[in-house]
Each structure stands twice: as C-alpha cells, then as structure tokens.
C-alpha atoms as a PDB file:
ATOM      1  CA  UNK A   1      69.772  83.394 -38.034  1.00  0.00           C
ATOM      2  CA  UNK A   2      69.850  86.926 -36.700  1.00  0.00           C
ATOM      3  CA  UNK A   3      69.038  89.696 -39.280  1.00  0.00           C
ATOM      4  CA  UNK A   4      72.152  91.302 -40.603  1.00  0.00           C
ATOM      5  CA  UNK A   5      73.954  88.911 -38.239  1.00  0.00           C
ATOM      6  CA  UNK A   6      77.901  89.120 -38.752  1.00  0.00           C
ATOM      7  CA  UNK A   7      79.577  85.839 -37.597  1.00  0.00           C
ATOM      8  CA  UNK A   8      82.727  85.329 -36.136  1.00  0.00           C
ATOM      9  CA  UNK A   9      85.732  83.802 -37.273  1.00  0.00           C
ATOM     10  CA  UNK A  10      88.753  84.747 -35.301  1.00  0.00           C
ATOM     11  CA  UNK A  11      88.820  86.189 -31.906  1.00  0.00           C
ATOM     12  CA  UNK A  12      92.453  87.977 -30.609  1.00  0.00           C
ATOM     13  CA  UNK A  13      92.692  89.091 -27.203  1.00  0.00           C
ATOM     14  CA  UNK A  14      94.504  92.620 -27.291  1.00  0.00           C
ATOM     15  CA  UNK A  15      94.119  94.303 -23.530  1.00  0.00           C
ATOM     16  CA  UNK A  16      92.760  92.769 -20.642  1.00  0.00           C
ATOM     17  CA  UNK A  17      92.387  95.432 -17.632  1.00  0.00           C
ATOM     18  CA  UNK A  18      90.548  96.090 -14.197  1.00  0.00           C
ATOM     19  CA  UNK A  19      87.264  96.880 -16.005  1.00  0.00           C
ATOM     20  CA  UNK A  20      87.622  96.391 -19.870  1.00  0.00           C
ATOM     21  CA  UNK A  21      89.054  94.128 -22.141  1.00  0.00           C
ATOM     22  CA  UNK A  22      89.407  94.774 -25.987  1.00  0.00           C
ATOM     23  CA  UNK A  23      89.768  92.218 -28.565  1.00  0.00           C
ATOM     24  CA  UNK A  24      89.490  92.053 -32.723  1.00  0.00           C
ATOM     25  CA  UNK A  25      87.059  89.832 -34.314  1.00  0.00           C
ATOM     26  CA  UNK A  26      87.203  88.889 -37.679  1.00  0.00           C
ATOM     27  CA  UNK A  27      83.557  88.291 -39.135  1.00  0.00           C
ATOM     28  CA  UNK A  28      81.942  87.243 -42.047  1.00  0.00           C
ATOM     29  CA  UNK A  29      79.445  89.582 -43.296  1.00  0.00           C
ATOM     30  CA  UNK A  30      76.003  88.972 -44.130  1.00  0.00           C
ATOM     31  CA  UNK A  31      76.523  89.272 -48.071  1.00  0.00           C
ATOM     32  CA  UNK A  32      80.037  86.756 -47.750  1.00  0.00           C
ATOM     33  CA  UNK A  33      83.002  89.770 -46.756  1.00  0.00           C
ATOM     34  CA  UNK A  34      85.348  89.878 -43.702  1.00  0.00           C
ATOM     35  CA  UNK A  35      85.535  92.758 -41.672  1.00  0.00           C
ATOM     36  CA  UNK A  36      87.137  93.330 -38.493  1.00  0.00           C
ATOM     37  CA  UNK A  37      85.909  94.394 -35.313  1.00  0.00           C
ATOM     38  CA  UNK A  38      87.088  96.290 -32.735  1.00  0.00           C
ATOM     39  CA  UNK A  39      85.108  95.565 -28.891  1.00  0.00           C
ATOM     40  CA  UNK A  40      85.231  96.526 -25.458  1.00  0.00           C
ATOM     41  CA  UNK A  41      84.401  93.486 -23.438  1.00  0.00           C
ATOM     42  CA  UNK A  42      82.556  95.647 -19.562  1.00  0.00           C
ATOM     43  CA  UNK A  43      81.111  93.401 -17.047  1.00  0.00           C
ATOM     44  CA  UNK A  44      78.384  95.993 -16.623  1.00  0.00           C
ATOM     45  CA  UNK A  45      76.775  98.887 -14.832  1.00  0.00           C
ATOM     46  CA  UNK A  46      73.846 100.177 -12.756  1.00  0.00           C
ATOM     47  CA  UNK A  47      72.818 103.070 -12.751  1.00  0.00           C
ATOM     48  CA  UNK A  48      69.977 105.112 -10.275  1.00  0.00           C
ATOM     49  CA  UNK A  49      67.766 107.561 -10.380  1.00  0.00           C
ATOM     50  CA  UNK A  50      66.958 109.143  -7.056  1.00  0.00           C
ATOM     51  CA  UNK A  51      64.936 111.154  -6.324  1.00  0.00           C
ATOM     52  CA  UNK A  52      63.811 112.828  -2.852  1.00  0.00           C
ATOM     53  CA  UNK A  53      60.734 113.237  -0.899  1.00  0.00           C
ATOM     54  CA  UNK A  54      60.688 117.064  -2.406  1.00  0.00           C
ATOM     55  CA  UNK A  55      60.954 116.059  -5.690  1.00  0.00           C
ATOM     56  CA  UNK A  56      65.159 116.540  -5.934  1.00  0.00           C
ATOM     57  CA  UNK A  57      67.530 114.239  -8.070  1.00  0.00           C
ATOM     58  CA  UNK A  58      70.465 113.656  -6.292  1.00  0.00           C
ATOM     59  CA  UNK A  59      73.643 113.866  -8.561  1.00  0.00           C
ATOM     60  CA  UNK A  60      77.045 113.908  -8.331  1.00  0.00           C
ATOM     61  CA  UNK A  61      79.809 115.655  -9.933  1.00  0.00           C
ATOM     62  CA  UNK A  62      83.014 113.978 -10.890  1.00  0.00           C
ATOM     63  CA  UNK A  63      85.842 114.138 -12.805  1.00  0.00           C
ATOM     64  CA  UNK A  64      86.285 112.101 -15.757  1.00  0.00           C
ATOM     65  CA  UNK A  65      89.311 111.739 -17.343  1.00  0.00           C
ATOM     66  CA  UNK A  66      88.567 109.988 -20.415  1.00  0.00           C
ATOM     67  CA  UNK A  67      86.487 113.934 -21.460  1.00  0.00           C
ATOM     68  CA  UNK A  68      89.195 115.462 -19.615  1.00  0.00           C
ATOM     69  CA  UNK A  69      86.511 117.190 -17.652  1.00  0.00           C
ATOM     70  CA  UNK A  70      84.454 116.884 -14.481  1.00  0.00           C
ATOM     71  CA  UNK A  71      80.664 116.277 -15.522  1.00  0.00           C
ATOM     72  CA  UNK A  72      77.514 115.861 -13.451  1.00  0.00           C
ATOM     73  CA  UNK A  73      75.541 112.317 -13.647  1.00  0.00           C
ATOM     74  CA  UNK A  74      73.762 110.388 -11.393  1.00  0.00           C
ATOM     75  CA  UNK A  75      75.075 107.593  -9.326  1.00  0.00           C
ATOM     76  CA  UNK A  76      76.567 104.677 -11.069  1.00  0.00           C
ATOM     77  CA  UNK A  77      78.799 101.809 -10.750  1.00  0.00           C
ATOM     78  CA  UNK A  78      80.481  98.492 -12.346  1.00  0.00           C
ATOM     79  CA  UNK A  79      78.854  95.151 -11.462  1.00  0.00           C
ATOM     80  CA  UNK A  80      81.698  93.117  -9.747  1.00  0.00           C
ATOM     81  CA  UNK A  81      81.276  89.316 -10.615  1.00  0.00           C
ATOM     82  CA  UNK A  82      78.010  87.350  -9.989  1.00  0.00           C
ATOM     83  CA  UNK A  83      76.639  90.529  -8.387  1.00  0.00           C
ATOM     84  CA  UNK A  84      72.644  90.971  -8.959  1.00  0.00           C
ATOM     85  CA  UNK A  85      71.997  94.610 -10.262  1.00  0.00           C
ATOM     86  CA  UNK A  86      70.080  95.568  -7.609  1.00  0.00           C
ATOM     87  CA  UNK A  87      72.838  94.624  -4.886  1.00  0.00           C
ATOM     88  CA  UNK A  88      75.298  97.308  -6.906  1.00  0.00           C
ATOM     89  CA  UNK A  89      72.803  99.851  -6.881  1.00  0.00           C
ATOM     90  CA  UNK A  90      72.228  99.883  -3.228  1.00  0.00           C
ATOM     91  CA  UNK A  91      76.075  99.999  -2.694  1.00  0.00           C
ATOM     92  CA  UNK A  92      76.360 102.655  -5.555  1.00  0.00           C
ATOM     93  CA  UNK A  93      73.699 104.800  -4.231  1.00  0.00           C
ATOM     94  CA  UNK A  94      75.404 104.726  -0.374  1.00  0.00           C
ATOM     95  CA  UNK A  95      79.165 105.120  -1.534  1.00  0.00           C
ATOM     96  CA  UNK A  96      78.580 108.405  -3.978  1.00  0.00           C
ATOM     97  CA  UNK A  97      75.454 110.103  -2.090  1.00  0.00           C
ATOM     98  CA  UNK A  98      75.647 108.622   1.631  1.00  0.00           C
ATOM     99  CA  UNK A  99      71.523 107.546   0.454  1.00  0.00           C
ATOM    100  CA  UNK A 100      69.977 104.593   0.932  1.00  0.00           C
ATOM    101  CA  UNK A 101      66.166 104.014  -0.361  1.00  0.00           C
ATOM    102  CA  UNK A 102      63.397 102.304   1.060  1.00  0.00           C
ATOM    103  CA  UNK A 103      62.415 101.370  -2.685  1.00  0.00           C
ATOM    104  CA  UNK A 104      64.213 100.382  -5.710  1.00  0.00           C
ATOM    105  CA  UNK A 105      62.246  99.732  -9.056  1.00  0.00           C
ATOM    106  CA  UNK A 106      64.081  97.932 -12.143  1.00  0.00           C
ATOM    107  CA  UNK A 107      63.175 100.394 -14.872  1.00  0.00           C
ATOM    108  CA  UNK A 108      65.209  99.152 -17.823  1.00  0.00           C
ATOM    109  CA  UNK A 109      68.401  97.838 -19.001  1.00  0.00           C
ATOM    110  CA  UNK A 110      70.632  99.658 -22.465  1.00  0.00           C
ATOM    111  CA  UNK A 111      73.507  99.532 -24.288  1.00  0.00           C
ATOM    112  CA  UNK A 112      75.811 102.328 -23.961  1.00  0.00           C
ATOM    113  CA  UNK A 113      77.571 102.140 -26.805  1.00  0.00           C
ATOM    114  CA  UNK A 114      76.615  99.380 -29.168  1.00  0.00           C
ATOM    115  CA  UNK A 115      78.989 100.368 -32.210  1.00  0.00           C
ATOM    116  CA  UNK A 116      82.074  98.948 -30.242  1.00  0.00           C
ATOM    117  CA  UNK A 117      81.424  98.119 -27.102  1.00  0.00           C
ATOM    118  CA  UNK A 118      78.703  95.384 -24.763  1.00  0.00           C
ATOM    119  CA  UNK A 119      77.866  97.662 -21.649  1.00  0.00           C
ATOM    120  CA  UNK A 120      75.049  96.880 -20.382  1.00  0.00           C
ATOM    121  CA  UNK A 121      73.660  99.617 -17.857  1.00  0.00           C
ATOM    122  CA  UNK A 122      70.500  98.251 -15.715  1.00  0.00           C
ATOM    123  CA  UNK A 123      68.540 101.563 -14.451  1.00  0.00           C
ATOM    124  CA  UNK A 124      66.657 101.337 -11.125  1.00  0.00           C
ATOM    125  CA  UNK A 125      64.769 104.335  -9.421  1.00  0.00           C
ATOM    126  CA  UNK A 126      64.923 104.404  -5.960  1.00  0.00           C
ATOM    127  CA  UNK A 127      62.480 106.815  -3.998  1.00  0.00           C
ATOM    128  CA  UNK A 128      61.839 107.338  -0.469  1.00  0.00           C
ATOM    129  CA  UNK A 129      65.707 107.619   0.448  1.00  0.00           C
ATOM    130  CA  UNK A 130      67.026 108.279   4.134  1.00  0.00           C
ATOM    131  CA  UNK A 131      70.575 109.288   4.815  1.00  0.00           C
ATOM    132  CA  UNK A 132      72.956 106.515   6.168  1.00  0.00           C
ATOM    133  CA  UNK A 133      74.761 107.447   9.380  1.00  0.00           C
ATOM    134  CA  UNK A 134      78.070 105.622   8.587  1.00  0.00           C
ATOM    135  CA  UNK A 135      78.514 105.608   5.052  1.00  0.00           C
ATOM    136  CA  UNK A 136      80.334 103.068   2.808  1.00  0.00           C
ATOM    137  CA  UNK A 137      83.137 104.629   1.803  1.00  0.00           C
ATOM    138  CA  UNK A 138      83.902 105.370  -2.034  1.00  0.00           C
ATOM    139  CA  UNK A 139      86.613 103.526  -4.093  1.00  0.00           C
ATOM    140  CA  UNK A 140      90.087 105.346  -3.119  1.00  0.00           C
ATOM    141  CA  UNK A 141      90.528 106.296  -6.334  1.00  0.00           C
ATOM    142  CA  UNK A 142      86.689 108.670  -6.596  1.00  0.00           C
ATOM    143  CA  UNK A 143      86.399 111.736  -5.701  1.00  0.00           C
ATOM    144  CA  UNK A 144      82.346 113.153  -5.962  1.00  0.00           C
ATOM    145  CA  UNK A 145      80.528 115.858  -4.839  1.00  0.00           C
ATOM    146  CA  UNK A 146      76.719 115.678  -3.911  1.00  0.00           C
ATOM    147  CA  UNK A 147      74.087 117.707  -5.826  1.00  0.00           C
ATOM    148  CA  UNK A 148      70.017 117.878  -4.629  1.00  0.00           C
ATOM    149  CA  UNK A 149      68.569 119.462  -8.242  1.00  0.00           C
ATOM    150  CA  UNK A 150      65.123 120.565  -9.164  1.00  0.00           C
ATOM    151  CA  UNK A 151      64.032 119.199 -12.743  1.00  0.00           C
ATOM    152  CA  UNK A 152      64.336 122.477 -14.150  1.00  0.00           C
ATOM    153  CA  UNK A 153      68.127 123.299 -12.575  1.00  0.00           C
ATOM    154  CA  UNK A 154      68.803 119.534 -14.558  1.00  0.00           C
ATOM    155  CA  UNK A 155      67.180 120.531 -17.723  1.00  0.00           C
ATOM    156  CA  UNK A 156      69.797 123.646 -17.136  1.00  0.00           C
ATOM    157  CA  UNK A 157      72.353 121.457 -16.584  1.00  0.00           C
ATOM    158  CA  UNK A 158      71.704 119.492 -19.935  1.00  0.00           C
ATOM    159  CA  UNK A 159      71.320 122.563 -21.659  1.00  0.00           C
ATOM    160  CA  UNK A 160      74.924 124.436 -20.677  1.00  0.00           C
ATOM    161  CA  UNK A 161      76.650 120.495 -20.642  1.00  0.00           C
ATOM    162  CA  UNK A 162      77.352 119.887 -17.469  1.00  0.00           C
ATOM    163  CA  UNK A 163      75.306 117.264 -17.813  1.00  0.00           C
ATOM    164  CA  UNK A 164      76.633 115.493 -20.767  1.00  0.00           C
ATOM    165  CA  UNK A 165      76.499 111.604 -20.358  1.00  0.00           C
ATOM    166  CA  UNK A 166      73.318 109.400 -21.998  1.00  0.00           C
ATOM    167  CA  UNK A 167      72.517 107.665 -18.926  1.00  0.00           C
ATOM    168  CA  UNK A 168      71.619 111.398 -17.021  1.00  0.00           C
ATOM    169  CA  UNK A 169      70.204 112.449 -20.079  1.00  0.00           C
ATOM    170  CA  UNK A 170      68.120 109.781 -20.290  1.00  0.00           C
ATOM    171  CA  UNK A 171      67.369 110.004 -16.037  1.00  0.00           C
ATOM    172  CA  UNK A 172      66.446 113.951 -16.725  1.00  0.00           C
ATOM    173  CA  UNK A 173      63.710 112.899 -19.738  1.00  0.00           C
ATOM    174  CA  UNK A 174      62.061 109.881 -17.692  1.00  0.00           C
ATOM    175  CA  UNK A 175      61.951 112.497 -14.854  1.00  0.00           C
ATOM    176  CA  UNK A 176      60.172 115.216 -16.961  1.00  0.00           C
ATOM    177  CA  UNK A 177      57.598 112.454 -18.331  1.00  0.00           C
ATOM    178  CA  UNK A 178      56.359 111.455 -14.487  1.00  0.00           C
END
C-alpha cells in the first residue's frame, strides 16, 4: 500500500475537452472516510530550456487567458498521443522560437499541480541551437513573441512578474546554478 494512499470508489466523468478532462472521485481515506475529489485528467507537456551560444534564454511572451494576462515563459507544448517527449520538444522549440538544437538533454520530469490535477511536464535543455529557414508554423490559435534574455534581465523578469509560471521559474534557478 502507498503511504497515505486514498482509494477510489466511484469515478464520474464531468468535462471531456481538446486538452483536459475533469472528473470526481469518491475515495476512501486512509483512516476509513470518503472524500471527494476533484481532477484534471492532461495528456502532458514538455517544456525547454534554451539557451544560446552567448549564454541567452530564448523566451516567449504570450497571452494567457486563464491569468487574463500575457506572461513570459519558455517554450512549451502538449504531448499529442503516443508522442515521445523529446519529439514535442523539437516541434515546440521550432513552432514558438523558429530554433532548432543540435542537442537536447532530458533533465527531469514534475507535476504541475499535484493538488488537483496529473500534468506531467518533461524538461529538456537544448543548447547549440541554429535558426530554421522555413519554420513550422504555430497552432492558429498562438500568438508569441521571441525574447533572447541574459540571466540577470530573467531574474528581472521574475522579480517584476512577468515571469510568473513554475516551469520558467524553475528554468531561471537551474540556469543560475550552471
């Protein structure tokens, strides 16, 4: 048995969309009481760090509408079905920055937010980039701009919020511990 494992009883389907589903589980606790539980169902993410031969991360800004806000992250993207990771980061990287890399390194993988939803986001690092001539094209529905920051403009960025997701947080602190 997991520790503090809560098991479930009932599962009931309540939205199924083009990237998340939600459903309600009831569970028994670990000391014998039902609860209910509210969960996003994602298929996953990737999400890269790249960096340039001078030392730049390339970002991009974009709107997000669920902050109501436009905010500045690094590239990312949904897996689609049966895709490997590493396949959606090389697509991710060339639709939002018109990059690709001559080397991608698996760094980690991490929930996003465990308390109601299983995202997974699987990091990669990709280094000696090259711009792409012909470009994939972003989804028709994104809309980014391309940034090329020193560390210390991110840490700026962090500091005033325009940086303001965990997964460019996160990018910004690995980068400062190289």
């Amino acid at each position: 048995m997991k520790k503090f494992e809560e098991k479930t009883t009932k599962t009931t389907p309540i939205y199924d969309g083009k990237i998340v589903k939600l459903q309600v589980d009831d569970v028994t606790l670990p000391n014998g009481n039902v609860a209910k539980r509210e969960i996003i169902k994602h298929p996953g993410a990737v999400a890269v760090i790249a960096v340039t031969d001078e030392g730049k991360l390339v970002l991009v800004e974009q709107y997000r509408k669920a902050l109501e806000r436009s905010i500045i992250e690094i590239p990312a993207g949904k897996l689609e079905p049966g895709e490997e990771p590493i396949v959606t980061a090389r697509r991710e990287l060339e639709e939002e920055t018109g990059y690709g890399a001559q080397s991608f390194t698996y760094l980690q993988a991490f929930a996003t937010s465990p308390g109601f939803a299983d995202e997974i986001i699987h990091l990669f690092v990709a280094k000696d980039l090259y711009k792409i001539e012909n470009k994939a094209e972003l989804d028709e529905d994104e809309f980014v701009e391309l940034l090329e920051v020193s560390l210390e403009e991110a840490w700026q960025m962090v500091a005033d919020e325009r940086i303001y997701d965990a997964k460019t947080a996160f990018a910004v602190l690995w980068l400062a511990a190289q």
